[in-house]
Structures are given as structure tokens and as C-alpha cells.
Protein backbone atom coordinates (compact mmCIF):
# COMPACT_ATOMS: atom_id res chain seq x y z
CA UNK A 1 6.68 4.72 -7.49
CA UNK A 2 8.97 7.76 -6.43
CA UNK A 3 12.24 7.37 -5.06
CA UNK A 4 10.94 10.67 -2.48
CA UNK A 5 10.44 8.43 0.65
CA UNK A 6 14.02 7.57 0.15
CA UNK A 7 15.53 10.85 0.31
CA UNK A 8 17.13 12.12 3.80
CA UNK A 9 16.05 15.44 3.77
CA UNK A 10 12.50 14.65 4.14
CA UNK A 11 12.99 12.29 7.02
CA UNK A 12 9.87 12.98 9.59
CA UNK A 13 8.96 16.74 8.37
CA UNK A 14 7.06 16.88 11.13
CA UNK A 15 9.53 16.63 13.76
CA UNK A 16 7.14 13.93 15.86
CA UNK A 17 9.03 11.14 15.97
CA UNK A 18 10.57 9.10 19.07
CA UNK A 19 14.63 9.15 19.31
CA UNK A 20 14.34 5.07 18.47
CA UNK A 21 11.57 5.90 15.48
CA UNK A 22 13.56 8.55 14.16
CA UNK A 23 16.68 6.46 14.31
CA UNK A 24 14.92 3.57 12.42
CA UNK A 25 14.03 5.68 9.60
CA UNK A 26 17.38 7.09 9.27
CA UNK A 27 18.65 3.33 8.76
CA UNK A 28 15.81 2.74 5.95
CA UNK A 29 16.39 5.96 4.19
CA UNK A 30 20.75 3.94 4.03
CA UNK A 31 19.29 0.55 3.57
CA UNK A 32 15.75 0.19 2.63
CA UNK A 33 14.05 -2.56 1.96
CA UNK A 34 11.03 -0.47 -0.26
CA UNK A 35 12.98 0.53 -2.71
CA UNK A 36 11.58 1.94 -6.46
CA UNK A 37 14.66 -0.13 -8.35
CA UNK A 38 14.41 -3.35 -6.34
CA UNK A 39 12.37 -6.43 -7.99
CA UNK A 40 9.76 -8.35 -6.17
CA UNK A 41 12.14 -10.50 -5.25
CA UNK A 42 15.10 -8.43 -4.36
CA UNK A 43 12.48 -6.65 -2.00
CA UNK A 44 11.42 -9.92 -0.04
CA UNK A 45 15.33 -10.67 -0.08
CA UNK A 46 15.87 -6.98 1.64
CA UNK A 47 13.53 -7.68 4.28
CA UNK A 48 14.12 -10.80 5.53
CA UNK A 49 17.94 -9.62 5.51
CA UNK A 50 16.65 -6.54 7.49
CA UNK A 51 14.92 -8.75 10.17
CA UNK A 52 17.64 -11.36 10.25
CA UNK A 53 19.78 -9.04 11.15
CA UNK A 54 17.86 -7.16 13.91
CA UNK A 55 17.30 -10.41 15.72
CA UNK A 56 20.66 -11.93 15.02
CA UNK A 57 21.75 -14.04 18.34
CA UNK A 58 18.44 -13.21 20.42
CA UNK A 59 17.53 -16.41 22.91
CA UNK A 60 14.60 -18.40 22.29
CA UNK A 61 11.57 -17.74 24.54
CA UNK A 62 8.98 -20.20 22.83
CA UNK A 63 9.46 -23.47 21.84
CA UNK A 64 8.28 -23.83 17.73
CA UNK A 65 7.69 -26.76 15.02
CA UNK A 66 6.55 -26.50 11.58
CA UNK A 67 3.49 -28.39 9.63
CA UNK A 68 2.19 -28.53 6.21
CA UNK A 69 -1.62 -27.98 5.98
CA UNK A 70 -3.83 -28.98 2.60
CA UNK A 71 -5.77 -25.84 2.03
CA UNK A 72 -8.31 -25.15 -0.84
CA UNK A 73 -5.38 -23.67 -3.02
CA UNK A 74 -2.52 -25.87 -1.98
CA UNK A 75 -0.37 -26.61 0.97
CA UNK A 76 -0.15 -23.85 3.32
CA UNK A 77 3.21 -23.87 6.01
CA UNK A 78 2.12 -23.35 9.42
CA UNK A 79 4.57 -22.45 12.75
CA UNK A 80 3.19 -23.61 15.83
CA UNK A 81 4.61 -22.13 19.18
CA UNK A 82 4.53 -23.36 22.64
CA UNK A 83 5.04 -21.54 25.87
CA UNK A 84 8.03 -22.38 27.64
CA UNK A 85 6.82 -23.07 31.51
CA UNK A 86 3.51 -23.42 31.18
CA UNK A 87 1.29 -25.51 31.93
CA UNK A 88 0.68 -28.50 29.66
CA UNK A 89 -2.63 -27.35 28.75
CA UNK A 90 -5.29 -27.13 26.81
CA UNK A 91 -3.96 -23.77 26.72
CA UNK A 92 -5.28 -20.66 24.21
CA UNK A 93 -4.53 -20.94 20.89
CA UNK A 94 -3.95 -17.44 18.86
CA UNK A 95 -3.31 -17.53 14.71
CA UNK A 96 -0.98 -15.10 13.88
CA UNK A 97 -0.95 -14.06 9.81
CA UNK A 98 2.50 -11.62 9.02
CA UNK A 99 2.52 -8.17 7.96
CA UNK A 100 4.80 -7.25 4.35
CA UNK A 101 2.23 -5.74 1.79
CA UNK A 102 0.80 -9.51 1.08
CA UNK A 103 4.06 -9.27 -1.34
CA UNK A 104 6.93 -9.87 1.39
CA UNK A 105 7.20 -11.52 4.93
CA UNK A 106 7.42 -15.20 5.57
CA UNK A 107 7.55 -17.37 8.77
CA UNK A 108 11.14 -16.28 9.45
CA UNK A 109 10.68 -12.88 9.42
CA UNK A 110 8.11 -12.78 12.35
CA UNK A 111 9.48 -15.44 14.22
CA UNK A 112 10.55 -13.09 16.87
CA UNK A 113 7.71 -11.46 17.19
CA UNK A 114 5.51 -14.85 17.63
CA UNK A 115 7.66 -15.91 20.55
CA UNK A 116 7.89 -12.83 21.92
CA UNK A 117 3.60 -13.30 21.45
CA UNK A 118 3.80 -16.89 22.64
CA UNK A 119 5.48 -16.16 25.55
CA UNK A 120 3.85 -12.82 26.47
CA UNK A 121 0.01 -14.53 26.50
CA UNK A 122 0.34 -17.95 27.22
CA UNK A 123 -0.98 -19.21 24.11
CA UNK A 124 -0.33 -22.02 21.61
CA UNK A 125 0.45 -19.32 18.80
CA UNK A 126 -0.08 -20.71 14.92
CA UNK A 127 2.14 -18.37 12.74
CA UNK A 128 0.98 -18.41 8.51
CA UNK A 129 2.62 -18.69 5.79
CA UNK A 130 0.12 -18.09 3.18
CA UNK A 131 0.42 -17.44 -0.81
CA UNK A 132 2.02 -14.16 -1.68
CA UNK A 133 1.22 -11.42 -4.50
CA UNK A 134 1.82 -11.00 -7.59
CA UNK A 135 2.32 -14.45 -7.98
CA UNK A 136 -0.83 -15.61 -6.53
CA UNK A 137 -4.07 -13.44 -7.12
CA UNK A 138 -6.64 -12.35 -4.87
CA UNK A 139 -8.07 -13.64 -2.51
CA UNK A 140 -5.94 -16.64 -2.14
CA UNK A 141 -4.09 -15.09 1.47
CA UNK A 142 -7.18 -14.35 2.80
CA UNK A 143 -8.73 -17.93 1.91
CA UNK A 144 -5.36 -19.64 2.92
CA UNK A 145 -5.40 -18.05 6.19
CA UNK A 146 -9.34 -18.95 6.68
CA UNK A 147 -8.27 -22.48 5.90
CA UNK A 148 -5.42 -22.60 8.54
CA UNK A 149 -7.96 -20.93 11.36
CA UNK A 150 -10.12 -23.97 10.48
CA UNK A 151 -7.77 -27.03 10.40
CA UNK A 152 -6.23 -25.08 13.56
CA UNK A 153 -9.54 -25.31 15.37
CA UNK A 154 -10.48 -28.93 14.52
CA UNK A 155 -6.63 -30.10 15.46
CA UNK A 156 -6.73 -27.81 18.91
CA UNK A 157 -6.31 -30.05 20.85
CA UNK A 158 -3.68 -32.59 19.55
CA UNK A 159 -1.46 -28.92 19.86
CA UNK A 160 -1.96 -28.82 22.96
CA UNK A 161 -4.98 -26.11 22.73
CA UNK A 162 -8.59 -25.45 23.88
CA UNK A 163 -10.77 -25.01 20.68
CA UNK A 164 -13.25 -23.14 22.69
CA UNK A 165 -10.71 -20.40 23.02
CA UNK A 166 -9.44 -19.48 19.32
CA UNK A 167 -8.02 -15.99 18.76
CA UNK A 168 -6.75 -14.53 15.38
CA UNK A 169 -4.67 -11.28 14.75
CA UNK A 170 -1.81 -10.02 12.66
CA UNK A 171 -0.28 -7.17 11.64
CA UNK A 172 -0.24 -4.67 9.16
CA UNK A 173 -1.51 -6.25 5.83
CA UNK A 174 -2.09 -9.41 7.87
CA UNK A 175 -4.33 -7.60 10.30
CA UNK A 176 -6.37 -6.64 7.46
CA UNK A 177 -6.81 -10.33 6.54
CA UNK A 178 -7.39 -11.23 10.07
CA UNK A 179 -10.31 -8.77 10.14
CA UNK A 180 -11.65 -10.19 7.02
CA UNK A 181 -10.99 -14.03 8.62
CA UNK A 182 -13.28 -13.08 11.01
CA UNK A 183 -16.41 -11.79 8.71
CA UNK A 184 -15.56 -15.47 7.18
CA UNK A 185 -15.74 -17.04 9.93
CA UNK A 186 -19.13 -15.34 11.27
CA UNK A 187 -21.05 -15.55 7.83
CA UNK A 188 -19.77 -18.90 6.93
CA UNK A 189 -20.16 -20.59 9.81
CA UNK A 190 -16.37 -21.23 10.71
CA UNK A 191 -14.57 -21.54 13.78
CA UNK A 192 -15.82 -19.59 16.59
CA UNK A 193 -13.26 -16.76 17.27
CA UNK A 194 -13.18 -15.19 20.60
CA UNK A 195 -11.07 -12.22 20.24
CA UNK A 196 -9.02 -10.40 16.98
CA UNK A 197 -5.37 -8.52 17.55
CA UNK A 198 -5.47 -6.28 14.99
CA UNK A 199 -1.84 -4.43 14.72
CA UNK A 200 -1.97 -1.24 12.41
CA UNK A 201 -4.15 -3.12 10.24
CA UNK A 202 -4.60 -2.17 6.26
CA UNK A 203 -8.67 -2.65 6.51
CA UNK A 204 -9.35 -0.19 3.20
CA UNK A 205 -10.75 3.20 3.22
CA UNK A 206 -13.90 4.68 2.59
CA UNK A 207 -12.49 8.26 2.25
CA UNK A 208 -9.31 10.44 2.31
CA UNK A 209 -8.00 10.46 5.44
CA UNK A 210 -5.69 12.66 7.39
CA UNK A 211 -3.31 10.51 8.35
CA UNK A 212 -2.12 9.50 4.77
CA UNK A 213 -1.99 13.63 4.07
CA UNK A 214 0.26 13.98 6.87
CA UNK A 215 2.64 11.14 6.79
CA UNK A 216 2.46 10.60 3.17
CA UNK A 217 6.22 11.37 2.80
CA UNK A 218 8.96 10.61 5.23
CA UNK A 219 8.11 7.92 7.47
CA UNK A 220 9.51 4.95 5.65
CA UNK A 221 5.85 3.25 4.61
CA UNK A 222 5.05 6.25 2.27
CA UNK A 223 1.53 6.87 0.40
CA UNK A 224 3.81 5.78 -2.98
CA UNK A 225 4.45 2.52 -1.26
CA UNK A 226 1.08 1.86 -0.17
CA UNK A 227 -0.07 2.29 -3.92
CA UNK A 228 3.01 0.10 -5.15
CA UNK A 229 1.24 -2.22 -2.79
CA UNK A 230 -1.91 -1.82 -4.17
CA UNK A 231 -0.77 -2.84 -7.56
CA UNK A 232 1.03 -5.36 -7.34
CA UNK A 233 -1.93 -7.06 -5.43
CA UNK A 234 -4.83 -6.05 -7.03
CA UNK A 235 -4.41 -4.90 -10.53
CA UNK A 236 -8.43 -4.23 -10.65
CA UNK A 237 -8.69 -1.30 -8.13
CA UNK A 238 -12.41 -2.25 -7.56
CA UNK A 239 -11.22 -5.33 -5.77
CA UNK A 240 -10.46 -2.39 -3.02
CA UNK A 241 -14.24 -2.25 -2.46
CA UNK A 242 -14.50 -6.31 -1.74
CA UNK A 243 -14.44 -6.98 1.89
CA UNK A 244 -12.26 -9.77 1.69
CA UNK A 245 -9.40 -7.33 0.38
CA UNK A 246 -10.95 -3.93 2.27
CA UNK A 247 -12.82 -5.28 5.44
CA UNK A 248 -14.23 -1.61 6.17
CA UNK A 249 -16.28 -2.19 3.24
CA UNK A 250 -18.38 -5.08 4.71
CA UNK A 251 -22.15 -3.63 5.06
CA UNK A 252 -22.38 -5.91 8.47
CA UNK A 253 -20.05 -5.54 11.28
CA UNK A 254 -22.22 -6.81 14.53
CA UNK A 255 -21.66 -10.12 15.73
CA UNK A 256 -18.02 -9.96 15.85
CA UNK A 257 -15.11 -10.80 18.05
CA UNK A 258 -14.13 -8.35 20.63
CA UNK A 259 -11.10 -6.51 19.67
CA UNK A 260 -7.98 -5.24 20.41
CA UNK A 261 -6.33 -2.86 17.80
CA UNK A 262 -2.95 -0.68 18.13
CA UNK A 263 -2.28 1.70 15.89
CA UNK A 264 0.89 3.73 15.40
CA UNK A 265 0.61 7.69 15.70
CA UNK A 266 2.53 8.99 12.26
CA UNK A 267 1.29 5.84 10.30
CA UNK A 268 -0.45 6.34 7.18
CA UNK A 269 -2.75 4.03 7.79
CA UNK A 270 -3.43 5.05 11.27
CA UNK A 271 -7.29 7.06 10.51
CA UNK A 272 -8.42 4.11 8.50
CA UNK A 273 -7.96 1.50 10.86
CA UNK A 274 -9.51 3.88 13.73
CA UNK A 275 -12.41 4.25 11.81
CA UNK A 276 -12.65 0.47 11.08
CA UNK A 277 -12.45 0.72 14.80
CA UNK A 278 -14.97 3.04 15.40
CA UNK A 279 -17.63 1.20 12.99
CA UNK A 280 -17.13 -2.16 15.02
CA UNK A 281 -18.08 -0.13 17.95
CA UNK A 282 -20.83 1.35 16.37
CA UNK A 283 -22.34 -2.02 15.66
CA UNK A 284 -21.99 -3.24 19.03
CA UNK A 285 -18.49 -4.93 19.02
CA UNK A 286 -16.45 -4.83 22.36
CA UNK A 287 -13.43 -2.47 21.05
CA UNK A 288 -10.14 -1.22 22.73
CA UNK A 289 -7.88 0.62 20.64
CA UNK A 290 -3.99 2.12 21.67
CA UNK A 291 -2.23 4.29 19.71
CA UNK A 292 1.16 4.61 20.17
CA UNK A 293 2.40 7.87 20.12
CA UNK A 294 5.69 8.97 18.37
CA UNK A 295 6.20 6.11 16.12
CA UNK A 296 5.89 4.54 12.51
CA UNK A 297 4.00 1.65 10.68
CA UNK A 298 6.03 -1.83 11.42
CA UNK A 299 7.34 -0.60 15.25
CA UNK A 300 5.94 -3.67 16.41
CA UNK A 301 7.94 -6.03 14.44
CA UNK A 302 10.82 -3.51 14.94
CA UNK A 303 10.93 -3.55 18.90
CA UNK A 304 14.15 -5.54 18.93
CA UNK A 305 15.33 -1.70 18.04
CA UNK A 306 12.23 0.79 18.92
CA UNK A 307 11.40 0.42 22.52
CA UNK A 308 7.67 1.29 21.78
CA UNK A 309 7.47 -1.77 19.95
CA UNK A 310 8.67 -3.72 22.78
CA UNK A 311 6.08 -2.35 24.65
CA UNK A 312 3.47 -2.92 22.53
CA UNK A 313 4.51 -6.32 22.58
CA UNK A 314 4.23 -6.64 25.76
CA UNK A 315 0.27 -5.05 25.29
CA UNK A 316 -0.34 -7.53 22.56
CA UNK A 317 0.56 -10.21 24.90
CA UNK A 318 -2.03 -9.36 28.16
CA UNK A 319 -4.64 -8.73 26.04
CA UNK A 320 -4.68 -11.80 24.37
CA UNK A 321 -3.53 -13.51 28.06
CA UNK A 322 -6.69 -11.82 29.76
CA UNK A 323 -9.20 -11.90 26.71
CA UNK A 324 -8.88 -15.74 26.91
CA UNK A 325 -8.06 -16.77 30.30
CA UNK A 326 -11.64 -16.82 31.27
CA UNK A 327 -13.40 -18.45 28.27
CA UNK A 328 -12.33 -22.35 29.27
């Protein structure tokens, strides 16, 4: 991996960023937390210091507890929010599975960004904490998280929820293994998701696309990262083609959850996850996609500094709110 998306002078080439974006790469080009001469560890480290710090004395808006689940690999740590104000329930339930490369991010780091879901929609939100690369090989996150949407559904309603109305989503690396949760769930005859939040989502690619040319370099999640990424997951590149790691791959889209996916205009992986988009339309799924003009991959977890990502927040939260609110 270069050190390239670390150097100042190529901050966004393309002169397209928001003042907040802009800012925010300026302070990750100082104080990164991709960086080519950190360890795996020093990396995870990095970035839960970086969102620690970014949500430092913010007010609780969601009440939370944690659990330990027994999942086909091991225990798997689960977050469960509440609504504040609401009423008792059954209420939605939404399963929430972190960004960070499948390398970095934990239930701390997205804490914020759950209540700030939980609160926003109304929903019993269920927050992830599954197994991590390179430690633990593929496909262990995505079968972890398919094992939390499952003990989430049968236990529903001792949290408070309605099992008839079970979203997933995450974002970034864990919207890709939301959109795979859901093929899971459809062939294997799991829990009967209603709707999928997918937020910038790494879903594969079937092609070169544009948007990697164009922000390859820059924009703080550079193409060098993304292939960092890559190996450190999945040493075998032709696990790229399984779509358990790649969900774009899948040969059978229908019969899926309508979705919601956001995408981030000068994001690398912006085309991919549009087209992933575009092919659950073309099988018949009910699709909305925003993109979010001016702005880089993680905004959303960054809105306690980019006001876009507050706003998208905000987005996440109706949809989910009005996707659900009729299915009881």
C-alpha cells in the first residue's frame, strides 16, 4: 500500500468536496487512521481513538444493554437499543452490522450512530459485533451476523420488538454483509426481513468502474486502501466472486427486501453499489437510492463533524420509521 492518499497536496484533486468533507480529509491526511506503517492493530486502535474523540461528551438519545449470543463460530456481542419516549412496544426491530474494512470497528465505535438510528426510527436497534479479519477467515462476519438476525428474530419480542417487522442494514463493509444477510435469509429460509439500509455498501464489482478512477487518490478511503482491504480479508482473490463476500455476484436477486441505499458522491465505491442498486431493480426489488452530493465514504458515521452525515442520519432514520410502521 502507498503512502499517496496520505499526502496533502493531493487532497480532493477535483475540487468537489463540501467545506465539512474537505475539512475532514484535511484532519486524516494529520491524523489518519489508514495508514501504510500502522499494524492491524495500531489501525483498529487509530479508529476507535478517532471516533472517541468526535463524540466525546455527546448526550445519550437511546437507551442500550449488551448480550452475548452463541453463534455457529462462537459467541457473538450484541448492543441492543431502545427508544427513549416511545411507546413500550412491540416496536420495529432493525440489526445494524458496522462499517471498518471487516478489519476495524467494534460496538463502540458506532455507538453514536445506532442511537442517533434508534432514536431517529423508532426501532429496537441490535448493533454487531462480529469476528474480524485477518484473524478470523471468511465468511465467519457474514455467518456471525446471519446468526445474530436469527436469534434476534426468535427473541423479538422479550426486546421489546415485533418479529413480523425485522429490518437489517449497515454501512460500508457492513452494508455489504447486510446485503449478503439477506440472500441468506431468502435462500435459506431465515428470518423474514422486511426492508435493508444499505449505507455506501462494499457489494463487489463486476467491472471497472468510474468512480474508483476518479476518486482513487485523495479522498481519504483510496483505491490502495480498498486493496489493503482486500488482502487482509481474502487472501484468495476468487473469494471476490462468492456472493457471501461480493453480493453483486449472486445470479438471483428477485425476492428481496425493499431497499434503501445512500451512497456518497466522490466515494470509490459509489458506481458499484449503484449498480448493485440498479440490478435489484431490475429483478423486481422495491429500490430508493440517495446520493449525497459533495462528500466522502464514512460521512455517515462522521456527521458529529460533516453536516451531510447528520442529514443522512436523519434519512436513514424515516426510512426505516416509515418502511416499518405499517407492517404490524
Amino acid at each position: 500500500m502507498s503512502d499517496i492518499s496520505h499526502t496533502p497536496d493531493v487532497i480532493d484533486p477535483h475540487g468537489v468536496l463540501d467545506t465539512d468533507s474537505r475539512k475532514m480529509v484535511e484532519r486524516l491526511v494529520r491524523d489518519p487512521f489508514l495508514d501504510p506503517a500502522f499494524t492491524v492493530p495500531q489501525m483498529r486502535e487509530a479508529f476507535e481513538a478517532f471516533y472517541s474523540a468526535m463524540y466525546a461528551g455527546r448526550a445519550r438519545t437511546a437507551d442500550s444493554r449488551d448480550v452475548i449470543i452463541e453463534g455457529r463460530h462462537g459467541p457473538v456481542p450484541l448492543r441492543i437499543y431502545h427508544p427513549r419516549g416511545e411507546a413500550v412496544g412491540p416496536l420495529p426491530v432493525f440489526v445494524f452490522i458496522h462499517g471498518g474494512g471487516s478489519i476495524m470497528g467494534s460496538l463502540e465505535s458506532y455507538d453514536a450512530v445506532c442511537q442517533e438510528l434508534c432514536s431517529g426510527s423508532g426501532c429496537v436497534v441490535v448493533s454487531v459485533d462480529y469476528r474480524l479479519a485477518p484473524e478470523h477467515p471468511y465468511a465467519q462476519a457474514v455467518d456471525d451476523c446471519y446468526d445474530a438476525a436469527v436469534w434476534v428474530h426468535t427473541n423479538a419480542r422479550a426486546l421489546g420488538g415485533d418479529p413480523d417487522r425485522l429490518a437489517v442494514g449497515g454501512e460500508s463493509g457492513g452494508g455489504g454483509l447486510a446485503a449478503s444477510l439477506a440472500q441468506m435469509a431468502r435462500d435459506e429460509g431465515g428470518p423474514p426481513i422486511r426492508f435493508q439500509l444499505l449505507i455506501y455498501p462494499f457489494v463487489g464489482s463486476r467491472a471497472p468502474s468510474g468512480s474508483m478512477a476518479e476518486f482513487g487518490k485523495g479522498y481519504v478511503f483510496d483505491a490502495e486502501d480498498l486493496e489493503m482491504f482486500i488482502d487482509l480479508n481474502f487472501p484468495d482473490r476468487e473469494h471476490l466472486k462468492d456472493w457471501r463476500v461480493s453480493p453483486i455476484w449472486a445470479e438471483n436477486l428477485e425476492n428481496l427486501p425493499p431497499t434503501f441505499m445512500l451512497t456518497a458522491s466522490a466515494d470509490i465505491l459509489r458506481d458499484d453499489a449503484e449498480d448493485y442498486a440498479r440490478r435489484l431493480a431490475e429483478a423486481g426489488v422495491q429500490v430508493e437510492l440517495s446520493r449525497y452530493d459533495g462528500t466522502i465514504h464514512g460521512f455517515v458515521v462522521m456527521a458529529g463533524e460533516i453536516e451531510a452525515g447528520r442529514r443522512a442520519l436523519a434519512e436513514c432514520g424515516r426510512r426505516l420509521r416509515d418502511a416499518l410502521a405499517g407492517q404490524a
